[in-house]
PDB file of N, CA and C in Angstrom:
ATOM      1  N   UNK A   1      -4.340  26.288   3.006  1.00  0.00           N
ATOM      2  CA  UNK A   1      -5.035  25.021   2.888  1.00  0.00           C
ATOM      3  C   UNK A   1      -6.220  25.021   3.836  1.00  0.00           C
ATOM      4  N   UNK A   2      -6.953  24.477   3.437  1.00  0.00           N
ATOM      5  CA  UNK A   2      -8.066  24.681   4.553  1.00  0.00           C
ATOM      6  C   UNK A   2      -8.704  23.307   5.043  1.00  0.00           C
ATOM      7  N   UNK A   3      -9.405  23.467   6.178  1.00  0.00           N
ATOM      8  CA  UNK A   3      -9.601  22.790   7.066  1.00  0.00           C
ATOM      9  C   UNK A   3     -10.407  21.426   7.058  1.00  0.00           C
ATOM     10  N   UNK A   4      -9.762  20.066   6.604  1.00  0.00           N
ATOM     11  CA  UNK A   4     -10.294  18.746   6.864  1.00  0.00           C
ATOM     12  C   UNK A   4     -11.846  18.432   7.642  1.00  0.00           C
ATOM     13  N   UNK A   5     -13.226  18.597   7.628  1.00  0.00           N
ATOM     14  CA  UNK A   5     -14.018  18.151   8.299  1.00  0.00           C
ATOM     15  C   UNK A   5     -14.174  16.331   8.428  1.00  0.00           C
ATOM     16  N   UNK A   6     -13.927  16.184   7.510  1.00  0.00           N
ATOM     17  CA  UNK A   6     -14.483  14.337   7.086  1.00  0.00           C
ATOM     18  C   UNK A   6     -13.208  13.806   6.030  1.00  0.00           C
ATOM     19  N   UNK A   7     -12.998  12.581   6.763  1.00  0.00           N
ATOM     20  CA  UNK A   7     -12.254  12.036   5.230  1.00  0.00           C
ATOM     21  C   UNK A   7     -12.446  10.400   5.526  1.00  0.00           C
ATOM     22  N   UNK A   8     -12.616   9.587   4.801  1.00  0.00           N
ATOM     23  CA  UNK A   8     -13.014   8.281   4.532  1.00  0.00           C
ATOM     24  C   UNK A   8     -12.566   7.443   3.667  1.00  0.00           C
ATOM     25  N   UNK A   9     -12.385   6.177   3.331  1.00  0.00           N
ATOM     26  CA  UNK A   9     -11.530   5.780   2.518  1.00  0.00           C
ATOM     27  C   UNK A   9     -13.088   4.780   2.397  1.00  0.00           C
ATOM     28  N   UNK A  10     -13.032   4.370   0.982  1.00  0.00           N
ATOM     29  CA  UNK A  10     -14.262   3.725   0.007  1.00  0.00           C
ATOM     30  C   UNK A  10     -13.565   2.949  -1.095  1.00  0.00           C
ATOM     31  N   UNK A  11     -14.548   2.015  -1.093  1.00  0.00           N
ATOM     32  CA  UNK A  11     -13.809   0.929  -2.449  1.00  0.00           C
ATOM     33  C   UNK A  11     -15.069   0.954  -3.603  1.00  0.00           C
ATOM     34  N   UNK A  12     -14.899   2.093  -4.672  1.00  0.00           N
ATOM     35  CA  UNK A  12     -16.534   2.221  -5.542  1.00  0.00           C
ATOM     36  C   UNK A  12     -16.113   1.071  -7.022  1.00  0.00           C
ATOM     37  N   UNK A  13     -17.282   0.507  -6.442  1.00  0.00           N
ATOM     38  CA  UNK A  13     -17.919  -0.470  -7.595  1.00  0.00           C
ATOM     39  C   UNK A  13     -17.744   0.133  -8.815  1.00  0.00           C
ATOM     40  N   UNK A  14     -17.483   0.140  -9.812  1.00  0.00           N
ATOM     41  CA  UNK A  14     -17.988   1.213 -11.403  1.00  0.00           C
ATOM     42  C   UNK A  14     -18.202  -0.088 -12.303  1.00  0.00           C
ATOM     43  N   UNK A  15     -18.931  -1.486 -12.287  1.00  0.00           N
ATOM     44  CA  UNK A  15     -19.180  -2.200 -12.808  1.00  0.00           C
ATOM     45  C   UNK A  15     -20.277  -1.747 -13.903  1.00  0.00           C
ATOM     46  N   UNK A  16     -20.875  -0.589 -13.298  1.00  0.00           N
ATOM     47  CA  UNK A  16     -22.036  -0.147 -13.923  1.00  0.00           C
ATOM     48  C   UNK A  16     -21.675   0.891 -15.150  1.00  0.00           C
ATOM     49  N   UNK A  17     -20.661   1.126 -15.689  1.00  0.00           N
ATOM     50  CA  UNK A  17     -19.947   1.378 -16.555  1.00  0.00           C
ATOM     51  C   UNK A  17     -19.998   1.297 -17.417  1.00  0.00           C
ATOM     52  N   UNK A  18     -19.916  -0.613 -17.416  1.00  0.00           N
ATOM     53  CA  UNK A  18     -20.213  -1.547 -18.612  1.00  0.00           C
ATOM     54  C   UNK A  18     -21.422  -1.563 -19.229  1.00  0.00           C
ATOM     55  N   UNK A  19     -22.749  -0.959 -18.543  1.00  0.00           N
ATOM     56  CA  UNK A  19     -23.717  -0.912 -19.209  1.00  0.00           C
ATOM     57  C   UNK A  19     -23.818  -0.114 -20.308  1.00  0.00           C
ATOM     58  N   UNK A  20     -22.618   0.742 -20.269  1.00  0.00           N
ATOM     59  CA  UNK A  20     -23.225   1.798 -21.573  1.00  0.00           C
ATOM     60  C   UNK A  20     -22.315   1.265 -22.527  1.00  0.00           C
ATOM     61  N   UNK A  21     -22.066   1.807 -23.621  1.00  0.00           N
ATOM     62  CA  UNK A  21     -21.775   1.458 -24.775  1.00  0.00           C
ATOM     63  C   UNK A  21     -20.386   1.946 -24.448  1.00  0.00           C
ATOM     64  N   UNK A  22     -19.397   0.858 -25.516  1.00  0.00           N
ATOM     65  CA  UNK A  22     -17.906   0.333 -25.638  1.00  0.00           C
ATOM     66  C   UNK A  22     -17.330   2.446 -25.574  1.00  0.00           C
ATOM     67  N   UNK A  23     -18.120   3.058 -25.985  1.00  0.00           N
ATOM     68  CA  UNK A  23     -17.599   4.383 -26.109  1.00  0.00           C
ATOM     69  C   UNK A  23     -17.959   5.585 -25.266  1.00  0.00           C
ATOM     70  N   UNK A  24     -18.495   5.228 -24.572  1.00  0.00           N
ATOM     71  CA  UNK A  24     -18.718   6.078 -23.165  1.00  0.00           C
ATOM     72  C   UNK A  24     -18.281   5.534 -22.005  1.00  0.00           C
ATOM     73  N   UNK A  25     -17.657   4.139 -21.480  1.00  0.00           N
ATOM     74  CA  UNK A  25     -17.782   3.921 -20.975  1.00  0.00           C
ATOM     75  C   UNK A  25     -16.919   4.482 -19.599  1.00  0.00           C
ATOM     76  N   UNK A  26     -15.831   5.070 -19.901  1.00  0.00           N
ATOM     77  CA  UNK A  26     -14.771   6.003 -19.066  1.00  0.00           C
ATOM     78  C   UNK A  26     -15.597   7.250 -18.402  1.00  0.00           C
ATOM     79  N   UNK A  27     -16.396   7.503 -19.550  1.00  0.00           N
ATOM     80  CA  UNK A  27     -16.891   8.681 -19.182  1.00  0.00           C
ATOM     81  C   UNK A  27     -17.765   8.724 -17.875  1.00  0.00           C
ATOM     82  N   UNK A  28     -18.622   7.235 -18.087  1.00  0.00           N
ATOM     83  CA  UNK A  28     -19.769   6.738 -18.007  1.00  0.00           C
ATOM     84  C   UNK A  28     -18.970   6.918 -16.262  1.00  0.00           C
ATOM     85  N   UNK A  29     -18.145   6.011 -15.960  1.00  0.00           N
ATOM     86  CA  UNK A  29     -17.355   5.299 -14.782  1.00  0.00           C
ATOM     87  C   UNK A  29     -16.848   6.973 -13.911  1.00  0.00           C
ATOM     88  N   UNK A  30     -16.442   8.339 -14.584  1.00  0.00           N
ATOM     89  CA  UNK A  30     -15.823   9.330 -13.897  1.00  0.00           C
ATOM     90  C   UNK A  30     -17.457   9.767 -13.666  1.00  0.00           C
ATOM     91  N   UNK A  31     -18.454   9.832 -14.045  1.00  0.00           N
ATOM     92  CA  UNK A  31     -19.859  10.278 -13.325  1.00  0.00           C
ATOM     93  C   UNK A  31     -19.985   9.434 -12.359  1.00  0.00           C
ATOM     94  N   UNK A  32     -20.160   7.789 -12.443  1.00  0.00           N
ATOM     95  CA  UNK A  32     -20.177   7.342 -11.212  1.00  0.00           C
ATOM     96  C   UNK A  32     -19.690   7.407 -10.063  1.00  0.00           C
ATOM     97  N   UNK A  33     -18.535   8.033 -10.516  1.00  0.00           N
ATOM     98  CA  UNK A  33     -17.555   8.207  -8.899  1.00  0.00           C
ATOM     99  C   UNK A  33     -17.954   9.860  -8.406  1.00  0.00           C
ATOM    100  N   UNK A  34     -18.247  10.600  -8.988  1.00  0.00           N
ATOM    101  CA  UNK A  34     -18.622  11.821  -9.053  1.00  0.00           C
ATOM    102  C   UNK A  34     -20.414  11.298  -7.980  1.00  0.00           C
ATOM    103  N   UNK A  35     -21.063  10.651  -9.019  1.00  0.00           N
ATOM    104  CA  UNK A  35     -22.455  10.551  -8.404  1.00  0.00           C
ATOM    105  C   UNK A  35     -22.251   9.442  -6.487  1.00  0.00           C
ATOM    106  N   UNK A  36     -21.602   8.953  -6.563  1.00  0.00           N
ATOM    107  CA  UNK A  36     -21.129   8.359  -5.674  1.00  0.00           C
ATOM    108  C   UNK A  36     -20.137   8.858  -4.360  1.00  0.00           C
ATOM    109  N   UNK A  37     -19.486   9.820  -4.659  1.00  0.00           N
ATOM    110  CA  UNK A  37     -19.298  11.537  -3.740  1.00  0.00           C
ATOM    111  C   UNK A  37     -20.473  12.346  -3.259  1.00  0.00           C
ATOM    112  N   UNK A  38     -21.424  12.590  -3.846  1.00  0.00           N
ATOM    113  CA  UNK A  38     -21.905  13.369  -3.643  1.00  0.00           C
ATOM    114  C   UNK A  38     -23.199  12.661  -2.571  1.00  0.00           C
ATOM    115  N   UNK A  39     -23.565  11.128  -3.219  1.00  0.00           N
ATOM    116  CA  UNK A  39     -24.577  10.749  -2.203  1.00  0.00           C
ATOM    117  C   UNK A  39     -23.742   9.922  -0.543  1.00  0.00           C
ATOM    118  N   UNK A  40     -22.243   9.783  -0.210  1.00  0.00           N
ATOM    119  CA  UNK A  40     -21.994   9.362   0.382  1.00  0.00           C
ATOM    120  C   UNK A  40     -21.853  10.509   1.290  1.00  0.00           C
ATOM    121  N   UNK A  41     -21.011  11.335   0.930  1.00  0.00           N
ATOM    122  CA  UNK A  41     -20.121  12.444   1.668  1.00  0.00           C
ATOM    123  C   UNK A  41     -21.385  13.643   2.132  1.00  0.00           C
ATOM    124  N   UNK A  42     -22.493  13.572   1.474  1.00  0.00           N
ATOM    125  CA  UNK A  42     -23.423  14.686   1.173  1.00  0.00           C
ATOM    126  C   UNK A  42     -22.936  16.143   0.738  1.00  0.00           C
ATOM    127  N   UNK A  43     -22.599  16.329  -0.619  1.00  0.00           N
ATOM    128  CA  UNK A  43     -22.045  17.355  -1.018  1.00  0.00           C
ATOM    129  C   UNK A  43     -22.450  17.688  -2.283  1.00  0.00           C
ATOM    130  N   UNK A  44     -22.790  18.527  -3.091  1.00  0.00           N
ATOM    131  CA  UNK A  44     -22.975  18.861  -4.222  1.00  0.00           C
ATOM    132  C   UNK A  44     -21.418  19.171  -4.919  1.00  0.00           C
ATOM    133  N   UNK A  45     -20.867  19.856  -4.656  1.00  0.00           N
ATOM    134  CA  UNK A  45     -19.712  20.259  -5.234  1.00  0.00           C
ATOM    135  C   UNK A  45     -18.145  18.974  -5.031  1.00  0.00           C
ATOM    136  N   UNK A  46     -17.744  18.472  -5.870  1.00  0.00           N
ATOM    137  CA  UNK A  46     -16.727  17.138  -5.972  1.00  0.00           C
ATOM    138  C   UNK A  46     -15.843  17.373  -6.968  1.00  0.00           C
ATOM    139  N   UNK A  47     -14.594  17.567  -6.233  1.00  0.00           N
ATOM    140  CA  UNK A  47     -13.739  17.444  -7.223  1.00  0.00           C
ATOM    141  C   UNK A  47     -12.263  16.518  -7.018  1.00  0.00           C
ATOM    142  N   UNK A  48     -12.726  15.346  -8.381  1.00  0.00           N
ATOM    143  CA  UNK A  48     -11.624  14.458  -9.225  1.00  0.00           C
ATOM    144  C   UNK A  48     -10.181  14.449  -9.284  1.00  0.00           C
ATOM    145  N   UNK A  49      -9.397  13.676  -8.225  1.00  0.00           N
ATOM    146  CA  UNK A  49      -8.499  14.299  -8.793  1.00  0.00           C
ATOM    147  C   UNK A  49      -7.768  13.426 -10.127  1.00  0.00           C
ATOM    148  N   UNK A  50      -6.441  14.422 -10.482  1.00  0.00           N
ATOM    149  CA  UNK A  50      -5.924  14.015 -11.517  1.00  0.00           C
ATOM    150  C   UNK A  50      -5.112  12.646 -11.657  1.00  0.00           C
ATOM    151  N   UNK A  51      -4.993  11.917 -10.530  1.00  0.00           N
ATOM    152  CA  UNK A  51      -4.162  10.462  -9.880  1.00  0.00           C
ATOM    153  C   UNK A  51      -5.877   9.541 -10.374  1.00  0.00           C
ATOM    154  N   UNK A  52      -7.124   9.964 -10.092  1.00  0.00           N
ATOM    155  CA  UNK A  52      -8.197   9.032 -10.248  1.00  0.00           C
ATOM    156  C   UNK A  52      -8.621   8.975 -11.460  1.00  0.00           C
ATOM    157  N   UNK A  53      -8.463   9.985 -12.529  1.00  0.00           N
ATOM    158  CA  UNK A  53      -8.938  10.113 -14.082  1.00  0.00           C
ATOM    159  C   UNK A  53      -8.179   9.435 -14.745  1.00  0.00           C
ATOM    160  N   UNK A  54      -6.682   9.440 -14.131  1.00  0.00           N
ATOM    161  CA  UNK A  54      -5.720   9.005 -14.977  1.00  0.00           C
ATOM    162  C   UNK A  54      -5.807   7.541 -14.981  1.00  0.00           C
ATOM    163  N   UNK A  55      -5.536   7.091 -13.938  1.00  0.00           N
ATOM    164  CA  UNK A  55      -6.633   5.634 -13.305  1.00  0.00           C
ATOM    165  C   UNK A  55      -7.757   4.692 -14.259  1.00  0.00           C
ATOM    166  N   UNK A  56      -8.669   5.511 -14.374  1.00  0.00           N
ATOM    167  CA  UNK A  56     -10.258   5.170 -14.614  1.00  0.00           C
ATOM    168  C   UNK A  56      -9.571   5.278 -16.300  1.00  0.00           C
ATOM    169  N   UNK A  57      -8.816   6.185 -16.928  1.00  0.00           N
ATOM    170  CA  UNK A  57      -8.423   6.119 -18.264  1.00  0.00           C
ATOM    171  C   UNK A  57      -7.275   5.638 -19.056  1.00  0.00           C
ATOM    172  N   UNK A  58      -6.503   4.893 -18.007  1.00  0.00           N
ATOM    173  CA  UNK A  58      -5.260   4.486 -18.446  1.00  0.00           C
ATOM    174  C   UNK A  58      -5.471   3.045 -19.209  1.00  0.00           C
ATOM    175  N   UNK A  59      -6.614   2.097 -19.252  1.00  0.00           N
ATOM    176  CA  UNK A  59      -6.916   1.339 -20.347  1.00  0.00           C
ATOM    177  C   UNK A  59      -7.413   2.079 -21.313  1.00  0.00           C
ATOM    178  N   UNK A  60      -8.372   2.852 -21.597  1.00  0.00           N
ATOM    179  CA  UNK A  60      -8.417   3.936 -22.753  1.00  0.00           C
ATOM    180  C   UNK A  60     -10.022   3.660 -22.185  1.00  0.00           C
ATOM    181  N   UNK A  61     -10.632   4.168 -23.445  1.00  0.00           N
ATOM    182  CA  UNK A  61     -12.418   4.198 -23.216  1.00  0.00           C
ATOM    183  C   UNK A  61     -13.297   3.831 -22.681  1.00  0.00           C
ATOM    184  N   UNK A  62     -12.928   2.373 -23.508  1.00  0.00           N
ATOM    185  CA  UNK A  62     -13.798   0.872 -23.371  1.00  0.00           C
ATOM    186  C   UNK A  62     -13.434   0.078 -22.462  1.00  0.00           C
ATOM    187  N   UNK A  63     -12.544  -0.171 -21.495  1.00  0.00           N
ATOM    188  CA  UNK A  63     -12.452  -0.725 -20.144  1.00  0.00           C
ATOM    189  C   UNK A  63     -11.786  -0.001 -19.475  1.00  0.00           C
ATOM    190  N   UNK A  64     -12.706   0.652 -18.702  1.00  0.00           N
ATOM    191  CA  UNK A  64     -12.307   1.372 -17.127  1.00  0.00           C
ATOM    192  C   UNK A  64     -12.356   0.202 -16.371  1.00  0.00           C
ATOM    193  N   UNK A  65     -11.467   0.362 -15.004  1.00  0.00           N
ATOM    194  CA  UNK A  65     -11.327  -0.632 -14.122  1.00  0.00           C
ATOM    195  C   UNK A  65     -12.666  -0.793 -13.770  1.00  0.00           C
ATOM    196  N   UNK A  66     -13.204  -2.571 -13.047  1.00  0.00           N
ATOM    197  CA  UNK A  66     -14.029  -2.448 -12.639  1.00  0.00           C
ATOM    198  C   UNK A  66     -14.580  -1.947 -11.357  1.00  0.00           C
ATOM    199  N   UNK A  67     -13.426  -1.705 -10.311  1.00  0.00           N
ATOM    200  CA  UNK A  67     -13.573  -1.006  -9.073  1.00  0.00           C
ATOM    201  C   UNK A  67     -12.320  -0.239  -8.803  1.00  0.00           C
ATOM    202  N   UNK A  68     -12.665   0.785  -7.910  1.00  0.00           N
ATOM    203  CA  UNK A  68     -11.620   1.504  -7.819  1.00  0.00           C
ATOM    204  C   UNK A  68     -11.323   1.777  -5.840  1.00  0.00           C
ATOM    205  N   UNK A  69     -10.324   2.105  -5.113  1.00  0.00           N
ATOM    206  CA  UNK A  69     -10.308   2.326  -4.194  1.00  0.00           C
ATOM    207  C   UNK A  69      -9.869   3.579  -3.837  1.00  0.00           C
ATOM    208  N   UNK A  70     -10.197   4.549  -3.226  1.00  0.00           N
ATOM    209  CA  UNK A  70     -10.335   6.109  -2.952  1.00  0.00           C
ATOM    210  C   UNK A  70     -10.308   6.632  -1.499  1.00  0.00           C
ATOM    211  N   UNK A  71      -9.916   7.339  -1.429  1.00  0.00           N
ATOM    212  CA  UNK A  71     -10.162   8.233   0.183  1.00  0.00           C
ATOM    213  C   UNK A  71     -10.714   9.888  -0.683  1.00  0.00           C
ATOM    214  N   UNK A  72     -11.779   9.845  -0.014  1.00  0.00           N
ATOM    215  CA  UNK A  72     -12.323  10.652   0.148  1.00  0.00           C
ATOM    216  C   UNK A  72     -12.350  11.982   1.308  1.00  0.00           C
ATOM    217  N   UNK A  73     -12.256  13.374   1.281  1.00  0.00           N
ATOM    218  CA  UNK A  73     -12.201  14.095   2.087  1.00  0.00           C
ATOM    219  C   UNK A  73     -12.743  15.283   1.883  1.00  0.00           C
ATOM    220  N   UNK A  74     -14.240  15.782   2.712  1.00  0.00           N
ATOM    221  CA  UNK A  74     -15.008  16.538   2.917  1.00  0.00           C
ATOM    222  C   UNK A  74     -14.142  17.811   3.659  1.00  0.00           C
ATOM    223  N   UNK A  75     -14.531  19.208   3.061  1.00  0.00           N
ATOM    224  CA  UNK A  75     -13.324  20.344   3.633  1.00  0.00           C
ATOM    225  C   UNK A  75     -14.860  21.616   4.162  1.00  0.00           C
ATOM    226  N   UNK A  76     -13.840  21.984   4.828  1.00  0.00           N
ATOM    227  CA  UNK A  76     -15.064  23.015   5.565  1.00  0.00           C
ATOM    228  C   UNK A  76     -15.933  23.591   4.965  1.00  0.00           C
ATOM    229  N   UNK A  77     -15.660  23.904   3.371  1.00  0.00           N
ATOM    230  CA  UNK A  77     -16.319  24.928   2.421  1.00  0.00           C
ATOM    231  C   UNK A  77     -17.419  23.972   1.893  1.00  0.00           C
ATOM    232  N   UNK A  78     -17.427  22.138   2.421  1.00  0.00           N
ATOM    233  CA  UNK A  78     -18.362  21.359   1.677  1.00  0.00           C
ATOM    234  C   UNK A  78     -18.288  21.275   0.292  1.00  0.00           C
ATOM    235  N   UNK A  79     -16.777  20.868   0.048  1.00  0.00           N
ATOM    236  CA  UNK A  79     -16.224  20.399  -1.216  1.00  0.00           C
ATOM    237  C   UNK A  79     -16.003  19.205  -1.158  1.00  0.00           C
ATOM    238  N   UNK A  80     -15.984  17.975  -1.929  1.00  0.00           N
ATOM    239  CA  UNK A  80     -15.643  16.805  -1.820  1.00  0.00           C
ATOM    240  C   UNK A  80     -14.377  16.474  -2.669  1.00  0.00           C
ATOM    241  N   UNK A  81     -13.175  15.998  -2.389  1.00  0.00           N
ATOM    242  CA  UNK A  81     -11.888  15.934  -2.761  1.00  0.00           C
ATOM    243  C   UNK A  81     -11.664  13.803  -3.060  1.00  0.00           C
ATOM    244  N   UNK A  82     -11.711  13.814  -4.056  1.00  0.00           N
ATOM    245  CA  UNK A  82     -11.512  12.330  -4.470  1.00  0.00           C
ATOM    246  C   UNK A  82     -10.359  11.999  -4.796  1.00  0.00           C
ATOM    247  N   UNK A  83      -9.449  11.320  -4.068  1.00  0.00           N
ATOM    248  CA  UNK A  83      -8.261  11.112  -3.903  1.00  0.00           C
ATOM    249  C   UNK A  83      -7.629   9.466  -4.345  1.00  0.00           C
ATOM    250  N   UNK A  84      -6.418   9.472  -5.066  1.00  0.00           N
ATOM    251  CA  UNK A  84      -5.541   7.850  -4.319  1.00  0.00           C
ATOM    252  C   UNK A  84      -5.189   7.882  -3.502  1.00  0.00           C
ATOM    253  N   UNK A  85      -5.062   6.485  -3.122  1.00  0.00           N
ATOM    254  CA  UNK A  85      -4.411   6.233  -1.647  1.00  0.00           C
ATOM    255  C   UNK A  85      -3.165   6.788  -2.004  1.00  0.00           C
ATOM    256  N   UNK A  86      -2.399   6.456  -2.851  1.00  0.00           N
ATOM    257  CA  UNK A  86      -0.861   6.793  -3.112  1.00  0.00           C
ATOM    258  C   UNK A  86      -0.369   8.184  -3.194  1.00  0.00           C
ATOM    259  N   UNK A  87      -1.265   9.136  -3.794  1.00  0.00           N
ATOM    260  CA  UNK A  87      -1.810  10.199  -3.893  1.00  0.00           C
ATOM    261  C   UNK A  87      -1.629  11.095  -2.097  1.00  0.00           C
ATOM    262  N   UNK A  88      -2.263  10.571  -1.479  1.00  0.00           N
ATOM    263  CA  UNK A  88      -2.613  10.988  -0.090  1.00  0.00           C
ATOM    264  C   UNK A  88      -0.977  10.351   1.043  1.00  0.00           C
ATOM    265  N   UNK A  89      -0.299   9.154   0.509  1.00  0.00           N
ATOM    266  CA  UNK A  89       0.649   8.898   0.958  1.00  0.00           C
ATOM    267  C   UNK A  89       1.813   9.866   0.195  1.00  0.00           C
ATOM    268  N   UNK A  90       1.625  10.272  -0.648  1.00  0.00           N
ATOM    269  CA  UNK A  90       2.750  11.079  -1.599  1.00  0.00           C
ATOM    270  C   UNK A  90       2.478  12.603  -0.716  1.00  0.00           C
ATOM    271  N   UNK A  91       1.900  12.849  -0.313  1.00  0.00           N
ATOM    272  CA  UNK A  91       1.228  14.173   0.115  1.00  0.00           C
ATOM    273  C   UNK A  91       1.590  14.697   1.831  1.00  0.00           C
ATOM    274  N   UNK A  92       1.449  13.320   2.120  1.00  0.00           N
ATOM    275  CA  UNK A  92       2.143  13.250   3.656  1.00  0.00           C
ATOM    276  C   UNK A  92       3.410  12.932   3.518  1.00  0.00           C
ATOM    277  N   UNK A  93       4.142  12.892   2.671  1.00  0.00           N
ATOM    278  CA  UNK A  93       5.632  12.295   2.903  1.00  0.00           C
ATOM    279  C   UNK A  93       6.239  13.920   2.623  1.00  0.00           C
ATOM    280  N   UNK A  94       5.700  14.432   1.282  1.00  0.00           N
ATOM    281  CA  UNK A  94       5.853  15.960   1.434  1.00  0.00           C
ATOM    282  C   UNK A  94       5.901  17.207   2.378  1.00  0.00           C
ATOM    283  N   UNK A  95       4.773  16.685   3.158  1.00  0.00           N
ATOM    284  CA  UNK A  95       4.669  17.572   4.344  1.00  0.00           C
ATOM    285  C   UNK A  95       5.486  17.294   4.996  1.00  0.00           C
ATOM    286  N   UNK A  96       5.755  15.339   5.614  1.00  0.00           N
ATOM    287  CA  UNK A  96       6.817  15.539   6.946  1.00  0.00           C
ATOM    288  C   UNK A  96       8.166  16.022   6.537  1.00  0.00           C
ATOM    289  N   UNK A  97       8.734  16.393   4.742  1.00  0.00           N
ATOM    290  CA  UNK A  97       9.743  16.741   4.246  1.00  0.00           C
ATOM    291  C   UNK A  97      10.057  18.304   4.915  1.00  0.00           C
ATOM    292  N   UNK A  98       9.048  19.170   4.663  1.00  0.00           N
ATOM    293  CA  UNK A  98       9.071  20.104   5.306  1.00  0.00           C
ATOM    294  C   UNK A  98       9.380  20.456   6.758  1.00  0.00           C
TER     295      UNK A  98
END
């Protein structure tokens, strides 16, 4: 596993979602959080996890939530890791299992 530089917890708006049409709009909402990694954290490279897609798509297309809440965590290699909170509590309960 490698080494934690930055991690932050963020509450992203994706109201802007709604601007596109009833059939992009999921899509529309996983770029925003993507474009919204990359100008906070300063990183080109971001990766989604599977707890936040499932999230942003569990109404289906046409209504993604309108905000979402995330922890974010920047890793030495300057990857950006987009996380749930529940996600990140499920993760530490694992470890202190060990």
């Amino acid at each position: 596993m490698s080494e934690i530089v930055l991690e932050r917890e963020y509450v992203i708006p994706l109201r802007d979602a709604y601007e596109a049409s009833r059939t992009r709009r999921a899509k529309r909402a996983i770029n925003i959080v993507r474009e919204f990694a990359r100008r906070h954290m300063k990183a080109e490279i971001v990766k989604i996890s599977q707890g936040v897609n499932q999230l942003i798509w569990s109404r289906g297309i046409e209504k993604p939530p309108r905000r979402i809440k995330v922890i974010m965590r920047k890793k030495k290699e300057g990857v950006v890791e987009v996380l749930l909170l529940r996600e990140v509590e499920e993760e530490q309960k694992r470890e202190e299992k060990k």
